[in-house]
Each structure stands twice: as structure tokens, then as C-alpha cells.
PDB file of N, CA and C in Angstrom:
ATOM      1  N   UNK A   1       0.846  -1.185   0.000  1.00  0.00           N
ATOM      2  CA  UNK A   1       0.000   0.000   0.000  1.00  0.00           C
ATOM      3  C   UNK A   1       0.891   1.247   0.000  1.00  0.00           C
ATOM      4  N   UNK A   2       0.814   2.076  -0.955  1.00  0.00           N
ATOM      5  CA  UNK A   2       1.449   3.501  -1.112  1.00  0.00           C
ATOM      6  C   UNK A   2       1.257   3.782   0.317  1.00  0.00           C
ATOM      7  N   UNK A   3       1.912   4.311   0.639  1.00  0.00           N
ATOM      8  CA  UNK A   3       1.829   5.867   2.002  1.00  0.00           C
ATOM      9  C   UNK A   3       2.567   7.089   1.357  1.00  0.00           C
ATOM     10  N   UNK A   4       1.179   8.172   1.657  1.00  0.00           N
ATOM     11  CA  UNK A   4       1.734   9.405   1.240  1.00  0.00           C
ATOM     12  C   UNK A   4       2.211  10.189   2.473  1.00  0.00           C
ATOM     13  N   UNK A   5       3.361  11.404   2.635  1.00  0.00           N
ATOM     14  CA  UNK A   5       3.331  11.620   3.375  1.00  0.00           C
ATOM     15  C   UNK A   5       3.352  13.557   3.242  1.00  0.00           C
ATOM     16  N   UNK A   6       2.378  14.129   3.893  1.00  0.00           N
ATOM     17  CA  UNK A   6       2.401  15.630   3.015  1.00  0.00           C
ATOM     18  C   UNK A   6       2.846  16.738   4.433  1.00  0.00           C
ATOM     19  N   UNK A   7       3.652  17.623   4.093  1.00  0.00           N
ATOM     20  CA  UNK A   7       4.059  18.234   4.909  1.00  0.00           C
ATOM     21  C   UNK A   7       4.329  19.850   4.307  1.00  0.00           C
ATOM     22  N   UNK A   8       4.184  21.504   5.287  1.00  0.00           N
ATOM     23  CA  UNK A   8       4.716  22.017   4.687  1.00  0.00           C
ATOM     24  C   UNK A   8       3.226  23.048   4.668  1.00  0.00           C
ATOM     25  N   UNK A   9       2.299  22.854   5.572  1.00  0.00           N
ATOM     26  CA  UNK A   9       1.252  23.838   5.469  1.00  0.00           C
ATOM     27  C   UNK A   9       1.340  24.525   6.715  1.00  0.00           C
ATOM     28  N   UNK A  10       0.334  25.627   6.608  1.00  0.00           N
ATOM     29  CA  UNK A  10       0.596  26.214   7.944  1.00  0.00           C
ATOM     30  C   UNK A  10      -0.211  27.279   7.719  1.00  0.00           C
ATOM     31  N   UNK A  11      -0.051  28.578   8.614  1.00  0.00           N
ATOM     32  CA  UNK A  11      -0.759  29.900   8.487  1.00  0.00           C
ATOM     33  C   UNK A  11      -0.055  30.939   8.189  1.00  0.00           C
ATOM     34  N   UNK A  12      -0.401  31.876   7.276  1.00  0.00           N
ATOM     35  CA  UNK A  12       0.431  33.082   6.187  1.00  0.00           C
ATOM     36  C   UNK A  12      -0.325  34.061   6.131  1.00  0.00           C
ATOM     37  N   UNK A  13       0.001  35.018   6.307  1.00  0.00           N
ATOM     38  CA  UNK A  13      -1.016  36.177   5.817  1.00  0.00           C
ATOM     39  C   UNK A  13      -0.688  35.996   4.269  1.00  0.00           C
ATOM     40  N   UNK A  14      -2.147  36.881   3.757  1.00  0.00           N
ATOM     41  CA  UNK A  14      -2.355  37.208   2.362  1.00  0.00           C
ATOM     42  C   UNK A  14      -1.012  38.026   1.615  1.00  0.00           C
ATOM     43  N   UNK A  15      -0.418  37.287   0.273  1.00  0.00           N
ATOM     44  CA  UNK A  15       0.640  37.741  -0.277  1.00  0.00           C
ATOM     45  C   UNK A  15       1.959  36.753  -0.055  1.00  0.00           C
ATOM     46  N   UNK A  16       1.560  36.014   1.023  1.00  0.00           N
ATOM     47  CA  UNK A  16       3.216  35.311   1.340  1.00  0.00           C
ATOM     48  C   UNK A  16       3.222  33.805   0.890  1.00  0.00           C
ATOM     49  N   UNK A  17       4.140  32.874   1.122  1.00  0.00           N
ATOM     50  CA  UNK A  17       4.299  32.188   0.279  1.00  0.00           C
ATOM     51  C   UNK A  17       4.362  30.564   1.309  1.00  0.00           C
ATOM     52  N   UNK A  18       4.097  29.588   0.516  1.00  0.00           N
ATOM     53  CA  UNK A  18       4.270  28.148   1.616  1.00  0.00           C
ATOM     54  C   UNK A  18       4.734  27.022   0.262  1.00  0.00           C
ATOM     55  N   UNK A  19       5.727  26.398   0.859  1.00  0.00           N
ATOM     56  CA  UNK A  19       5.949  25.163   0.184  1.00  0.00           C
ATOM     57  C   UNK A  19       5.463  23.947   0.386  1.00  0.00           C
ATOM     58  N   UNK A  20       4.199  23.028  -0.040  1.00  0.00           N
ATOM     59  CA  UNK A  20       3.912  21.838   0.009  1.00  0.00           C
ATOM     60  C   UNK A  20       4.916  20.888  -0.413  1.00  0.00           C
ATOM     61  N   UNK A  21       4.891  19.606   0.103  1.00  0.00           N
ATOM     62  CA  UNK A  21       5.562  18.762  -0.102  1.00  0.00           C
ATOM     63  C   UNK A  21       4.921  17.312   0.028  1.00  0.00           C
ATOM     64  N   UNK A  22       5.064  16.213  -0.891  1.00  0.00           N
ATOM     65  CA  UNK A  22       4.072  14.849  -0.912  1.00  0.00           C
ATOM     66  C   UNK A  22       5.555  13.669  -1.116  1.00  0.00           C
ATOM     67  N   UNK A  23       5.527  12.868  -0.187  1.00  0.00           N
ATOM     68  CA  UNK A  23       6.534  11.988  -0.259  1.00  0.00           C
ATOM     69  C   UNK A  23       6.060  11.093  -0.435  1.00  0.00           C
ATOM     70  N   UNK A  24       6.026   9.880  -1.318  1.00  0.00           N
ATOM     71  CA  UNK A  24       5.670   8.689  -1.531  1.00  0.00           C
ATOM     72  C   UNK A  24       5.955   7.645  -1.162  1.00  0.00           C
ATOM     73  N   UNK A  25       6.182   6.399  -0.344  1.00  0.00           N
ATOM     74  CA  UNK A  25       7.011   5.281  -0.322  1.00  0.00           C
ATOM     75  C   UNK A  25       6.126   4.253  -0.080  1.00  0.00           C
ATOM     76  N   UNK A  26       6.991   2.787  -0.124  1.00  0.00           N
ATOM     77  CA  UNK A  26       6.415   1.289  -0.451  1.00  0.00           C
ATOM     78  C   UNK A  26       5.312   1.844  -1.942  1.00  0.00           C
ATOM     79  N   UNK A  27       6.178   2.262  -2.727  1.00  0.00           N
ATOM     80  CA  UNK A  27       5.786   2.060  -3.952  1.00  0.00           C
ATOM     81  C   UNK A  27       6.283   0.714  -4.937  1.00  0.00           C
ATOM     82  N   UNK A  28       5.385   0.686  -5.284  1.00  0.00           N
ATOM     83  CA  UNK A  28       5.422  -1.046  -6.076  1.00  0.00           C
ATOM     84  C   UNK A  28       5.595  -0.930  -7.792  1.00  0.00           C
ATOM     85  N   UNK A  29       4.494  -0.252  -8.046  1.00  0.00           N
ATOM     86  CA  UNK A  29       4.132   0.369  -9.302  1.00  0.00           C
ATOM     87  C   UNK A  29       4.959   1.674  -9.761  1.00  0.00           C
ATOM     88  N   UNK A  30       5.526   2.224 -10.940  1.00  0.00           N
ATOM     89  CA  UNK A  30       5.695   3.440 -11.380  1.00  0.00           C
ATOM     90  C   UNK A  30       4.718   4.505 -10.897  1.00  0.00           C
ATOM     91  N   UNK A  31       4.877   5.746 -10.320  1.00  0.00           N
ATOM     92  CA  UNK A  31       4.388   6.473 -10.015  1.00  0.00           C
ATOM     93  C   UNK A  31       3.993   7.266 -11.045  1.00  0.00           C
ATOM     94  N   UNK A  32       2.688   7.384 -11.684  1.00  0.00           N
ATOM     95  CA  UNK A  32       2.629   8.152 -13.506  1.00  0.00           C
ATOM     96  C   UNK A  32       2.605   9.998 -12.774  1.00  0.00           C
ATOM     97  N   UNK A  33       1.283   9.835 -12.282  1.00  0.00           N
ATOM     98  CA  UNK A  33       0.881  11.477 -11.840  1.00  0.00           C
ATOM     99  C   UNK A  33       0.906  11.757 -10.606  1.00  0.00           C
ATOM    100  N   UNK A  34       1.222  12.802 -10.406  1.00  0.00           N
ATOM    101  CA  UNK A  34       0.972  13.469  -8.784  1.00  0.00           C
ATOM    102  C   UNK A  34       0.682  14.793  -8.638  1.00  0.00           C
ATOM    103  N   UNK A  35      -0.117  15.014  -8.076  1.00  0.00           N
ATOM    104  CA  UNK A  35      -1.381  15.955  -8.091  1.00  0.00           C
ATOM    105  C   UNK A  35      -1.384  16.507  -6.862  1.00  0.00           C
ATOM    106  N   UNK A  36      -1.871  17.737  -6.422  1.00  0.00           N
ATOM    107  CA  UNK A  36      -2.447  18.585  -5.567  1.00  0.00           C
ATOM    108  C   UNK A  36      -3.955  18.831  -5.601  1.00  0.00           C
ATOM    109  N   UNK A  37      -4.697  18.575  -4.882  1.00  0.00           N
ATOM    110  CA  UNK A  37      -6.587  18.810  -4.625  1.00  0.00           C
ATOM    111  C   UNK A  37      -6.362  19.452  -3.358  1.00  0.00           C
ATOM    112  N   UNK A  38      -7.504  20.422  -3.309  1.00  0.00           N
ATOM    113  CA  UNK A  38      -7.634  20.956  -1.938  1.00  0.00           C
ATOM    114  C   UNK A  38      -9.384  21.251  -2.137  1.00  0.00           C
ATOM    115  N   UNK A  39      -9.497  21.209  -0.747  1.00  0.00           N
ATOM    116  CA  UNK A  39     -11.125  21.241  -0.217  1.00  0.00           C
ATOM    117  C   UNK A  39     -11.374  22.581   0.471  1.00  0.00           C
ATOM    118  N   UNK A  40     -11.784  23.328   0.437  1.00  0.00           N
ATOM    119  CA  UNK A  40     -12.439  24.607   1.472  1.00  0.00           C
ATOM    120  C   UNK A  40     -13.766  24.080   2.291  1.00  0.00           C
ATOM    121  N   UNK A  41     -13.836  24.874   3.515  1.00  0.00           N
ATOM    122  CA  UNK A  41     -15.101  24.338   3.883  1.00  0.00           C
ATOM    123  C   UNK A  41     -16.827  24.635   3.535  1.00  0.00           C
ATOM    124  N   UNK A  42     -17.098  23.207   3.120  1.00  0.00           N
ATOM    125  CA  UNK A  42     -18.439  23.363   2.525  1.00  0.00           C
ATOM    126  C   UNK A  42     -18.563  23.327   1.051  1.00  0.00           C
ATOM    127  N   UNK A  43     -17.153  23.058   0.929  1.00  0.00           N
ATOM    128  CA  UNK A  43     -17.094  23.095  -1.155  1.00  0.00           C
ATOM    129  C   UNK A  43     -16.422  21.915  -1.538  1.00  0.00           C
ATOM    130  N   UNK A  44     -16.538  21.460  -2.093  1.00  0.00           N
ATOM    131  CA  UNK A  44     -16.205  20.245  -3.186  1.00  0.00           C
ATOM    132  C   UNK A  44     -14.918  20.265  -3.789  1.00  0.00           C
ATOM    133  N   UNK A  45     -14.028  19.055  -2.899  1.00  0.00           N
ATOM    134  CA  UNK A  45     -12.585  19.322  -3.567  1.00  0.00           C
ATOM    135  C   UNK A  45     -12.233  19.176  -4.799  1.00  0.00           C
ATOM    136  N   UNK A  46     -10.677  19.991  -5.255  1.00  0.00           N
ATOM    137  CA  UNK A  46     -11.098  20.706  -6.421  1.00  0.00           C
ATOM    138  C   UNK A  46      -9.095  20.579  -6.668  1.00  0.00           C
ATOM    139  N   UNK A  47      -9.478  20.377  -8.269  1.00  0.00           N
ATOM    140  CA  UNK A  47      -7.650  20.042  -8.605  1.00  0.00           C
ATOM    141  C   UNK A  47      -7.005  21.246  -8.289  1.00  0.00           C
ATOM    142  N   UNK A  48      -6.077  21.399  -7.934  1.00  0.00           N
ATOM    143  CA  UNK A  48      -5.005  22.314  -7.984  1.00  0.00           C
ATOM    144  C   UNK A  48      -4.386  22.607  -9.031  1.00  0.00           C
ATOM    145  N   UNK A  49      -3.107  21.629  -9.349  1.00  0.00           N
ATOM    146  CA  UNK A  49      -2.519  21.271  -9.973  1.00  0.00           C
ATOM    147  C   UNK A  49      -1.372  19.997 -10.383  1.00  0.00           C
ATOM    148  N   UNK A  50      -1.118  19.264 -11.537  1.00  0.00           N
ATOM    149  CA  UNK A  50      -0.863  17.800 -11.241  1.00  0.00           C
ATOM    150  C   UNK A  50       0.331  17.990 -12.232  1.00  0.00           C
ATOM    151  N   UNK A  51       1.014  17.330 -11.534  1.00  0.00           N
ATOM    152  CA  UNK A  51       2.420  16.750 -12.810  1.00  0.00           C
ATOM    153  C   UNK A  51       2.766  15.561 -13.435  1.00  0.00           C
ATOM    154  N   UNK A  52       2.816  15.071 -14.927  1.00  0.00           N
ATOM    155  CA  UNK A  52       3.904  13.707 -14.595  1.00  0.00           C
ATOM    156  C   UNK A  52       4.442  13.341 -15.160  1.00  0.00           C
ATOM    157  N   UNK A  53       4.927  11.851 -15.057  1.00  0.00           N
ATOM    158  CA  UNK A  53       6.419  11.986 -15.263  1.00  0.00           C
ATOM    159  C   UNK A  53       7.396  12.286 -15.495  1.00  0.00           C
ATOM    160  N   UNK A  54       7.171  12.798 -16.478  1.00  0.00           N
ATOM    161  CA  UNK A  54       7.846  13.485 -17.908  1.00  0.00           C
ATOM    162  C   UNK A  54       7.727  14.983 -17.332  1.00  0.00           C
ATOM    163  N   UNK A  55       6.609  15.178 -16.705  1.00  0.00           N
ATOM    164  CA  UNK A  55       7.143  16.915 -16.163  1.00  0.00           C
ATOM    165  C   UNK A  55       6.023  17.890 -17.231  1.00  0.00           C
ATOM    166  N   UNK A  56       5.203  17.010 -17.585  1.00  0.00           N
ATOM    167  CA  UNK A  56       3.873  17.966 -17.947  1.00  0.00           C
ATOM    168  C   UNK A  56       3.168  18.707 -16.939  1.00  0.00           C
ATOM    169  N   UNK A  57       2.941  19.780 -17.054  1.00  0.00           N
ATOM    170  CA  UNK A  57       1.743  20.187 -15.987  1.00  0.00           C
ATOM    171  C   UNK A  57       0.397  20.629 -16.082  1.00  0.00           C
ATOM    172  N   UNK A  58      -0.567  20.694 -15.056  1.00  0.00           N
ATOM    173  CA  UNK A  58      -1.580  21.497 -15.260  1.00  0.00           C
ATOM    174  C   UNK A  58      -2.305  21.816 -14.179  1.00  0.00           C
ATOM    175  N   UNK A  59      -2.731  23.231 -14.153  1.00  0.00           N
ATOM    176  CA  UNK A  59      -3.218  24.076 -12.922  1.00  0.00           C
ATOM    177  C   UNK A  59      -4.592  24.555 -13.049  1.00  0.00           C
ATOM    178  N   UNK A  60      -5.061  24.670 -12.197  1.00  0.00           N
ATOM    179  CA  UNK A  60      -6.522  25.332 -12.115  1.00  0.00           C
ATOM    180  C   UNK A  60      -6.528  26.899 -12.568  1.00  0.00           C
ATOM    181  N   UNK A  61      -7.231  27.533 -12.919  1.00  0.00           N
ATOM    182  CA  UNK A  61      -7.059  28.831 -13.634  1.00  0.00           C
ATOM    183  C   UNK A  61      -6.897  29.973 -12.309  1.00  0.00           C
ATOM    184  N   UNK A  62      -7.281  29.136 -11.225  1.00  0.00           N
ATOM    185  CA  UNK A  62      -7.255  29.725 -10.198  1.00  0.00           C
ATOM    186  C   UNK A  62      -6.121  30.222  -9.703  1.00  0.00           C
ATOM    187  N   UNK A  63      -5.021  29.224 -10.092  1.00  0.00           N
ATOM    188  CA  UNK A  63      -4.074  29.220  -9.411  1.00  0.00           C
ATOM    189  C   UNK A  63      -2.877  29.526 -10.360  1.00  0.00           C
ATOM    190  N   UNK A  64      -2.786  29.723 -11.536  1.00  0.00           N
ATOM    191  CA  UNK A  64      -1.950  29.865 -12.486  1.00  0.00           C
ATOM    192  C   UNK A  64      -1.267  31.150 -12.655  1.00  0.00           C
ATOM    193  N   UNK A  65       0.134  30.787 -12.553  1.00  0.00           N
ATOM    194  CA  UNK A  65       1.148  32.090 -12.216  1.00  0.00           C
ATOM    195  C   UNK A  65       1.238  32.335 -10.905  1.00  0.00           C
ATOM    196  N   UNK A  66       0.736  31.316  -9.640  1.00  0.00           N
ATOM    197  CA  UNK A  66       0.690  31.929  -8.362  1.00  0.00           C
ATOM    198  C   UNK A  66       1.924  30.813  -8.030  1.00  0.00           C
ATOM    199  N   UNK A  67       1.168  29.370  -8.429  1.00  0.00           N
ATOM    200  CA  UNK A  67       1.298  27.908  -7.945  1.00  0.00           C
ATOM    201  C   UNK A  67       2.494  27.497  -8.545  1.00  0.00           C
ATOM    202  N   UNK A  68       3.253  26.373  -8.148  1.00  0.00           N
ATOM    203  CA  UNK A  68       4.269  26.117  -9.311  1.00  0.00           C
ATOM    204  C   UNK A  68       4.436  24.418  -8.750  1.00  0.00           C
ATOM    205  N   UNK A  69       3.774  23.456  -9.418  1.00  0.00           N
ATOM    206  CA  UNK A  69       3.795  22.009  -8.974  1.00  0.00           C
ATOM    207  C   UNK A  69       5.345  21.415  -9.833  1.00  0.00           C
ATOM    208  N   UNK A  70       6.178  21.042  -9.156  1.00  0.00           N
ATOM    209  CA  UNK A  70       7.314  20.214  -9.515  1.00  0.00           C
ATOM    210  C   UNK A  70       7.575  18.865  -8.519  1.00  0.00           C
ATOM    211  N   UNK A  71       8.617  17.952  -9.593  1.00  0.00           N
ATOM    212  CA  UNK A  71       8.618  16.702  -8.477  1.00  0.00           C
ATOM    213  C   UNK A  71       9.680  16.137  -8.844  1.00  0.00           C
ATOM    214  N   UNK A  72      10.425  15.089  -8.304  1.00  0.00           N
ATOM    215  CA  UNK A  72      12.144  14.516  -7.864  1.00  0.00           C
ATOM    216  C   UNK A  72      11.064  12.919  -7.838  1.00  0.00           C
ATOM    217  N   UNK A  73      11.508  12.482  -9.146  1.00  0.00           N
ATOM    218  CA  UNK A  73      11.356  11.630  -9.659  1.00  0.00           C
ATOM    219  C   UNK A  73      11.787  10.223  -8.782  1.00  0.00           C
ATOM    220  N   UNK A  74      13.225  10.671  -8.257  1.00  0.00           N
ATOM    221  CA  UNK A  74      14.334   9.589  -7.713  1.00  0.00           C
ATOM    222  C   UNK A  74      13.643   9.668  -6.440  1.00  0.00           C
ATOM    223  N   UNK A  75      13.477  10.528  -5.425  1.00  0.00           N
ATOM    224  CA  UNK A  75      12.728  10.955  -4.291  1.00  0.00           C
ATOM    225  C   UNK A  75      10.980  10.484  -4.421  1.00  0.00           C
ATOM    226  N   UNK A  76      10.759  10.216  -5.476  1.00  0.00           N
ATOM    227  CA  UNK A  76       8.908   9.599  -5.363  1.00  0.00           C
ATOM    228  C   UNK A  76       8.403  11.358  -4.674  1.00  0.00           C
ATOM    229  N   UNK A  77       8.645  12.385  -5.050  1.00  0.00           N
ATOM    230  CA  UNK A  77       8.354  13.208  -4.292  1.00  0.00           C
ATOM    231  C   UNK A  77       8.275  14.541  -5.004  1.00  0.00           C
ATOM    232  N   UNK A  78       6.915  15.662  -4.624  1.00  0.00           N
ATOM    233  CA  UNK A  78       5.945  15.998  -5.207  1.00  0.00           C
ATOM    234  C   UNK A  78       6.000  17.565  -4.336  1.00  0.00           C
ATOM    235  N   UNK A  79       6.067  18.976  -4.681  1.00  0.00           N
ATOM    236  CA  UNK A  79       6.449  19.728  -4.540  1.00  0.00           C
ATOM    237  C   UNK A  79       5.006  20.834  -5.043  1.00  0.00           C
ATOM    238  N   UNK A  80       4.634  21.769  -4.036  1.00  0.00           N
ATOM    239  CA  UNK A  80       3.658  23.097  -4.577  1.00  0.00           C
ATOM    240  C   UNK A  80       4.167  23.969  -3.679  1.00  0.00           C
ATOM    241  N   UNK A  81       4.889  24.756  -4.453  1.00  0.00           N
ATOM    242  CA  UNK A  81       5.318  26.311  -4.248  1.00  0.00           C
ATOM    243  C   UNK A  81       3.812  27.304  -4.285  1.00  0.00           C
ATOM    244  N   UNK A  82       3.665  27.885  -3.116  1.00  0.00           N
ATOM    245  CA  UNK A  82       2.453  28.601  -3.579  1.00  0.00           C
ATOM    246  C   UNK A  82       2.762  30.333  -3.218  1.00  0.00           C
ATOM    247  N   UNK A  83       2.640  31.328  -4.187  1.00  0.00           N
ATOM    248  CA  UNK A  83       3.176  32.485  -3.685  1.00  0.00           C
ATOM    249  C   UNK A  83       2.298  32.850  -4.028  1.00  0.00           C
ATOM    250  N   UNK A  84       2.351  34.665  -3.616  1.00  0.00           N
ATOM    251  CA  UNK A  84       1.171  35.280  -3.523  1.00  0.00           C
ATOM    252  C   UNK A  84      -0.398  34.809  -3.288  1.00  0.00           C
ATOM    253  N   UNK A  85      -0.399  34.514  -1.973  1.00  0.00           N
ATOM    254  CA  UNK A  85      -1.226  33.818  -1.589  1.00  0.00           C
ATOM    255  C   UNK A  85      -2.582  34.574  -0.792  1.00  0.00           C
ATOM    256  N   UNK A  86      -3.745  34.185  -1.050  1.00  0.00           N
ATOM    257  CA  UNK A  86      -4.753  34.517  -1.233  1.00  0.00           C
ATOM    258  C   UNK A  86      -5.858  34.199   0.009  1.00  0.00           C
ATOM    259  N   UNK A  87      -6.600  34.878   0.976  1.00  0.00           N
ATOM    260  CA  UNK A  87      -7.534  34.247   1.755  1.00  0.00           C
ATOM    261  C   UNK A  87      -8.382  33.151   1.257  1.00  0.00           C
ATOM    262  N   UNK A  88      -8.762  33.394  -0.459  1.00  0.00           N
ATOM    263  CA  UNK A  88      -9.607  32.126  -1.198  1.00  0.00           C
ATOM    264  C   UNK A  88      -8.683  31.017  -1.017  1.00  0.00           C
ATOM    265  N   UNK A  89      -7.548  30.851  -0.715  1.00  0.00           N
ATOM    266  CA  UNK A  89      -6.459  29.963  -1.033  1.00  0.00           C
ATOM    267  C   UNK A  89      -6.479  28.683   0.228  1.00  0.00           C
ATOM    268  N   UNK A  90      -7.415  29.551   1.267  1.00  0.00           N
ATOM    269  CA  UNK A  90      -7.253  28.566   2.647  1.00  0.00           C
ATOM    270  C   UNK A  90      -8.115  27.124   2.510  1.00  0.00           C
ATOM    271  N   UNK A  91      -7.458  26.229   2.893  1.00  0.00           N
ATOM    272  CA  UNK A  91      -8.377  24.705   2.287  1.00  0.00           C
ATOM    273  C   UNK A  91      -7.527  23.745   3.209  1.00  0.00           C
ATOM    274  N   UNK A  92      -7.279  22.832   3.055  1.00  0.00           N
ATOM    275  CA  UNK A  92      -7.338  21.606   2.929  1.00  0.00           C
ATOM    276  C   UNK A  92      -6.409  20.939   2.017  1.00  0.00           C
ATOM    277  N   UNK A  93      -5.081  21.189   1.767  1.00  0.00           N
ATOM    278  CA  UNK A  93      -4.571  20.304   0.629  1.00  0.00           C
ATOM    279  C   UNK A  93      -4.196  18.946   0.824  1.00  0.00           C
ATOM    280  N   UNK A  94      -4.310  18.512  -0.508  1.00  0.00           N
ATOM    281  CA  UNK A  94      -4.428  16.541  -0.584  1.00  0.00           C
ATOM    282  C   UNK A  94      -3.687  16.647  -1.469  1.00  0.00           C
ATOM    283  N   UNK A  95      -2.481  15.752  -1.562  1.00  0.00           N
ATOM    284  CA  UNK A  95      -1.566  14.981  -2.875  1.00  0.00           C
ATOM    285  C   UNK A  95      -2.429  13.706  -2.974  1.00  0.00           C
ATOM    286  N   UNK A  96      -2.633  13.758  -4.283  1.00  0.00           N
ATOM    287  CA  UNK A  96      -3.042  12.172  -5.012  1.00  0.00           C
ATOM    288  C   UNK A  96      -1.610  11.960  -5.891  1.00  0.00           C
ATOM    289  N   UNK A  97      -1.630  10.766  -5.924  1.00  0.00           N
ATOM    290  CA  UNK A  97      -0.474  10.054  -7.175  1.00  0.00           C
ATOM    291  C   UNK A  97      -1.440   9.056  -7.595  1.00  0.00           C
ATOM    292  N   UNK A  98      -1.135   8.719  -8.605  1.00  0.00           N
ATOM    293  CA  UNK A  98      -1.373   7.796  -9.610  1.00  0.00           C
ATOM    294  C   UNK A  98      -0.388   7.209 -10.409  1.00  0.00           C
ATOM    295  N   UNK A  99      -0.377   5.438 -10.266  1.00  0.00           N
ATOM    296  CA  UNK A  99       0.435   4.501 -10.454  1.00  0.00           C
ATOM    297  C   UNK A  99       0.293   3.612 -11.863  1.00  0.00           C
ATOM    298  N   UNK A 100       1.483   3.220 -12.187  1.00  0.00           N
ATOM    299  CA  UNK A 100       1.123   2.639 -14.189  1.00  0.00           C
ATOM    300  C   UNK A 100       0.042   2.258 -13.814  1.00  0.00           C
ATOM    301  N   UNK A 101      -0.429   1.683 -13.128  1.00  0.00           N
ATOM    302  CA  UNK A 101      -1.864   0.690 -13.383  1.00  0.00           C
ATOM    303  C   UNK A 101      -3.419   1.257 -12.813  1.00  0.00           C
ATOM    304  N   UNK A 102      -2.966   2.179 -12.471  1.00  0.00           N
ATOM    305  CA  UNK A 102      -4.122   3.368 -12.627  1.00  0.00           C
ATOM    306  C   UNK A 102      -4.786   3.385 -11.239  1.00  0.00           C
ATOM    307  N   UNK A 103      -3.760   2.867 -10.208  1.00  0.00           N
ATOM    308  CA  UNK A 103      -4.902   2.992  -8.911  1.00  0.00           C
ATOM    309  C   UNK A 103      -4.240   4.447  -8.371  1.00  0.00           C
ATOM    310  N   UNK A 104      -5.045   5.191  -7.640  1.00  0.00           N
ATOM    311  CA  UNK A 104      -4.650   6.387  -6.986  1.00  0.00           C
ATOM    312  C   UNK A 104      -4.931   5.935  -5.385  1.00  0.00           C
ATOM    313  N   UNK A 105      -3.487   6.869  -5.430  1.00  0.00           N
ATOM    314  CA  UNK A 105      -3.578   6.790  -3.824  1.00  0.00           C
ATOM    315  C   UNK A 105      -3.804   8.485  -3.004  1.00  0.00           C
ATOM    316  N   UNK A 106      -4.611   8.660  -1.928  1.00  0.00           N
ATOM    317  CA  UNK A 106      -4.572   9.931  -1.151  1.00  0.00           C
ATOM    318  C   UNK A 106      -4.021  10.235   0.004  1.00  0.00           C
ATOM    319  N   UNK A 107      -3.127  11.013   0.165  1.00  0.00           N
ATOM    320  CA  UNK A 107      -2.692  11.566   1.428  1.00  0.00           C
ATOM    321  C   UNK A 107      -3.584  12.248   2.521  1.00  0.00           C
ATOM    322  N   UNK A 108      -3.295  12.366   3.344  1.00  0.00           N
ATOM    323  CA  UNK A 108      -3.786  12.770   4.620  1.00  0.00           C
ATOM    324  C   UNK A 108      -4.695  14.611   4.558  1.00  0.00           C
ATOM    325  N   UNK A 109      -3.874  14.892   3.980  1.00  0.00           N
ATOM    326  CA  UNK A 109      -4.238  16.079   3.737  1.00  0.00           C
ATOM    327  C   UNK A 109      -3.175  17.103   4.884  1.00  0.00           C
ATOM    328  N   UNK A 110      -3.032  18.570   4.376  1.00  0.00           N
ATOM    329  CA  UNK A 110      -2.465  19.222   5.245  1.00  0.00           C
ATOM    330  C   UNK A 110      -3.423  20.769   5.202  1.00  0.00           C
ATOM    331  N   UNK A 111      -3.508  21.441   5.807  1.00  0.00           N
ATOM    332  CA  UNK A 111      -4.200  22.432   6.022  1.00  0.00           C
ATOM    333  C   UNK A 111      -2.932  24.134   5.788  1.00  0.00           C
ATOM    334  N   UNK A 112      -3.876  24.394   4.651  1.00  0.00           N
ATOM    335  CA  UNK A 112      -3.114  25.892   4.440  1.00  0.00           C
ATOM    336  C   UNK A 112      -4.251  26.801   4.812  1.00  0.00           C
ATOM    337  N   UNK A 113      -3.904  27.865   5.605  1.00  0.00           N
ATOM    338  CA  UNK A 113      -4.897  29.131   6.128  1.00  0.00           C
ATOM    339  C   UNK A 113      -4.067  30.483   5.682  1.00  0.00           C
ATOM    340  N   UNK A 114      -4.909  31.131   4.884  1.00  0.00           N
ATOM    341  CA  UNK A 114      -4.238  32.594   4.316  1.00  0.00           C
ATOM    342  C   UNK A 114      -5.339  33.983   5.545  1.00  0.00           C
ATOM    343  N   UNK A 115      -4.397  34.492   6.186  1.00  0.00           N
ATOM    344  CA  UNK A 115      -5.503  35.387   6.709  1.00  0.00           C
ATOM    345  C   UNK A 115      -5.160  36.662   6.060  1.00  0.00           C
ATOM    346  N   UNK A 116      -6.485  37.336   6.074  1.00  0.00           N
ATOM    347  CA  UNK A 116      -6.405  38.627   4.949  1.00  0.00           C
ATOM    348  C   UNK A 116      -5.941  40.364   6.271  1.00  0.00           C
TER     349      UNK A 116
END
């Protein structure tokens, strides 16, 4: 069973910046995608932004030019730079990965709070 392990949230005022981080291990399978979702309360979690392998990306329009998802291939490990950061921005973040054979796994989640 994957274990994710996500670290790297916390509380920021509006404008400043936090680094997420998603570590992967007892991986079995190739790791294809790894992704950022975050939840706010009372709303329906919602992609962030996902990378993979190869280092394609893609971001929510929300978050584009703020966010910057990168990942260390050798490390199984999954990276969101988030700057200029936003009170809408406070949630709930979740790393998903997804493995050659298409099962996804979810992390724990870590909690980012932007106060304005």
C-alpha cells in the first residue's frame, strides 16, 4: 500500500508564500501522476494542480502564475510552491499520485490558512 506523506502547510497572511511537499514510499508500481486537490469548507474538492512523469503540468485557472507544482522523480516526491497567496487559497490540501496501473492513492491532507 502507497503511504503518502504531506508536509509544509501552515498559516500566512495574504501575499506570502508556503511550500507543500508529498513523499511517496512502499511504492510497487511506477508512479505516472501526482497531483495537488484541496477542499475549502463546505465546497467540493477541487484540482489544484498535477504533474507527470515526464514533467507535464496542469493548474486550475485559479491558481496559475501563483502555484508552481514540480517533483524529484528519484525521491517519489511531489512539490507546490504557492506564492502570492490569497484568503480564497485557505483549504485543505491533498496529494493524489497515480500509479502505471491506474490505482490512486490519497494523502492525509495538510491544512493551508491565508488570513487577509
Amino acid at each position: 500500500q502507497v503511504q503518502l506523506v504531506e508536509s509544509g502547510g501552515g498559516l500566512v497572511q495574504a501575499g506570502g508564500s508556503l511550500r507543500l511537499s508529498c513523499a511517496a514510499s512502499r511504492i510497487i508500481f511506477i508512479i505516472n501522476v501526482m497531483g495537488w486537490y484541496r477542499q475549502a469548507p463546505g465546497k467540493q474538492r477541487e484540482l489544484v494542480a498535477t504533474i507527470t512523469r515526464g514533467g507535464t503540468t496542469n493548474y486550475a485557472d485559479s491558481v496559475k502564475g501563483r502555484f508552481t507544482i514540480s517533483r524529484d522523480n528519484a525521491k517519489d516526491t511531489a512539490y507546490l510552491q504557492m506564492n502570492s497567496l490569497k484568503p480564497e487559497d485557505t483549504a485543505v490540501y491533498y496529494c493524489k499520485v497515480v500509479d502505471s496501473i491506474t490505482r490512486d492513492y490519497w494523502g492525509q491532507g495538510t491544512q493551508v490558512t491565508v488570513s487577509s
